[in-house]
C-alpha atoms as a PDB file:
ATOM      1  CA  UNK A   1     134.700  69.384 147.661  1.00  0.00           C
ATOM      2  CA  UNK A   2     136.419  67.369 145.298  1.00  0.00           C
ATOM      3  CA  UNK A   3     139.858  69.055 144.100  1.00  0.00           C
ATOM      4  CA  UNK A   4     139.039  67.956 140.601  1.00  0.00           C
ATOM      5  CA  UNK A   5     135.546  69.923 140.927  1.00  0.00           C
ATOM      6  CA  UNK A   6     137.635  72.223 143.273  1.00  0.00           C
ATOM      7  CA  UNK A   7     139.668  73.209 140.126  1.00  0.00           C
ATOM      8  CA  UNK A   8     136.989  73.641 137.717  1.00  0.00           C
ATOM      9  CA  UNK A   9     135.068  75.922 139.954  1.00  0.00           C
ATOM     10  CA  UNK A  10     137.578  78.855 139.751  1.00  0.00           C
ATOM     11  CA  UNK A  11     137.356  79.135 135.775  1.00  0.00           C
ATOM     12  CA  UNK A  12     133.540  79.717 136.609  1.00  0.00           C
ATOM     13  CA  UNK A  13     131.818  82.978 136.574  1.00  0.00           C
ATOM     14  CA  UNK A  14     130.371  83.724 139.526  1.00  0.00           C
ATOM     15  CA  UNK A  15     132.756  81.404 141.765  1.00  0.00           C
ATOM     16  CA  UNK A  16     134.741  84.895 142.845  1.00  0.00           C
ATOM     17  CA  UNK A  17     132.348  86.858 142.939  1.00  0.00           C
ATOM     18  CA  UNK A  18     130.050  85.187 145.188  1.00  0.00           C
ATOM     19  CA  UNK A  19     133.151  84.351 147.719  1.00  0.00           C
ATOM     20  CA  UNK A  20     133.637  88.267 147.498  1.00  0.00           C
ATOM     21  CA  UNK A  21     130.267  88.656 148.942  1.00  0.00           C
ATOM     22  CA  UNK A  22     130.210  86.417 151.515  1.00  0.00           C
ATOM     23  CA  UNK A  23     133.620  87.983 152.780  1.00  0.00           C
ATOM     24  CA  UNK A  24     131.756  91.561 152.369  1.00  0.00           C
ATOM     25  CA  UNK A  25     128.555  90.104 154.482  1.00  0.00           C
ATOM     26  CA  UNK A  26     129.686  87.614 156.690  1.00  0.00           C
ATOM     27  CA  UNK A  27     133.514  88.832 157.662  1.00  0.00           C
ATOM     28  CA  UNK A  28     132.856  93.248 157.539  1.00  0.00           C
ATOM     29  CA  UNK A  29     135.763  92.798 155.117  1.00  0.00           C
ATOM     30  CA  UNK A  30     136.237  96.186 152.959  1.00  0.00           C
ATOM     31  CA  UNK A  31     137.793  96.496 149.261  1.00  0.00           C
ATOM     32  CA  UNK A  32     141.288  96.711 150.225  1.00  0.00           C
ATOM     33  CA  UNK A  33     140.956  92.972 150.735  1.00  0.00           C
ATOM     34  CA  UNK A  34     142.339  90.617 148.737  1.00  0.00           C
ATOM     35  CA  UNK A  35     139.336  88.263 148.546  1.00  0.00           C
ATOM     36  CA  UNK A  36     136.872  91.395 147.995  1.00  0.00           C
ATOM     37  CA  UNK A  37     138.930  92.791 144.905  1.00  0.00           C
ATOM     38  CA  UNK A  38     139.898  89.953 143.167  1.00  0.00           C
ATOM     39  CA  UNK A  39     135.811  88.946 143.021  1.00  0.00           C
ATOM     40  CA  UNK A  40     134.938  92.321 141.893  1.00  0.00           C
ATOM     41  CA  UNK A  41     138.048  92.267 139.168  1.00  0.00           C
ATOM     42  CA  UNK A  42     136.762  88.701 137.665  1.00  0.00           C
ATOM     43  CA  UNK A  43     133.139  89.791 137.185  1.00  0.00           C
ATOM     44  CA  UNK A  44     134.136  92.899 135.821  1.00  0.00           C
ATOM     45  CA  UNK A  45     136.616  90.751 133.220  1.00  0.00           C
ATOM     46  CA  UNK A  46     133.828  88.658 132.855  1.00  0.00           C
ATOM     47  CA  UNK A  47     130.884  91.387 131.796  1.00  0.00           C
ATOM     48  CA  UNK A  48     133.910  92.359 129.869  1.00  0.00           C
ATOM     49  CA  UNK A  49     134.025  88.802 127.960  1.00  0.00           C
ATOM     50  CA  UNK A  50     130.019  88.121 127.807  1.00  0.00           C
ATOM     51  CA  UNK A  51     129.425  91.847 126.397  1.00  0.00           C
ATOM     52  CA  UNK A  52     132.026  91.758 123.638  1.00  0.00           C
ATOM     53  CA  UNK A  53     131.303  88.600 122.503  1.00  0.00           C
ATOM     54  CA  UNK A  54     127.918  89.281 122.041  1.00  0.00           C
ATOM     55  CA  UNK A  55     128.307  92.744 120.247  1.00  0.00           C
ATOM     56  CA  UNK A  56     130.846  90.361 118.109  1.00  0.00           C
ATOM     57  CA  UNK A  57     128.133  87.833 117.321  1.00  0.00           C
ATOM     58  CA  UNK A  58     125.433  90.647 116.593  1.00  0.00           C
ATOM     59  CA  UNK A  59     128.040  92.563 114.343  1.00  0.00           C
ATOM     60  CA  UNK A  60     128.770  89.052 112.466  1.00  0.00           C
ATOM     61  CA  UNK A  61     125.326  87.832 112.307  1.00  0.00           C
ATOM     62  CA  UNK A  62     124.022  91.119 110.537  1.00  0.00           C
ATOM     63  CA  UNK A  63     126.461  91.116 107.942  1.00  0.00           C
END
């Protein structure tokens, strides 16, 4: 890949969380991995993100 595209990629939801997985199902890898932990930490920040944005546009939007 590209190391401009490379780059981009890690600012991306699911770009963690989906190398998490692989290292889960392909390698046996448990949590106490790096790899496996920092995937489950970004989609947790990002549900974080999505969800109180949204309650914030809701909120606004209703007056």
């Amino acid at each position: 890949m590209h190391y401009m595209v490379r780059a981009v990629s890690f600012i991306l939801p699911l770009t963690l969380s989906t190398e998490s997985l692989r290292c889960i199902l392909a390698k046996g890898w448990d949590m106490n991995e790096p790899d496996v932990y920092l995937g489950f930490i970004a989609t947790f920040l990002w549900i974080s993100v999505f969800l109180t944005s949204s309650v914030l546009l809701i909120k606004f939007r209703k007056g």
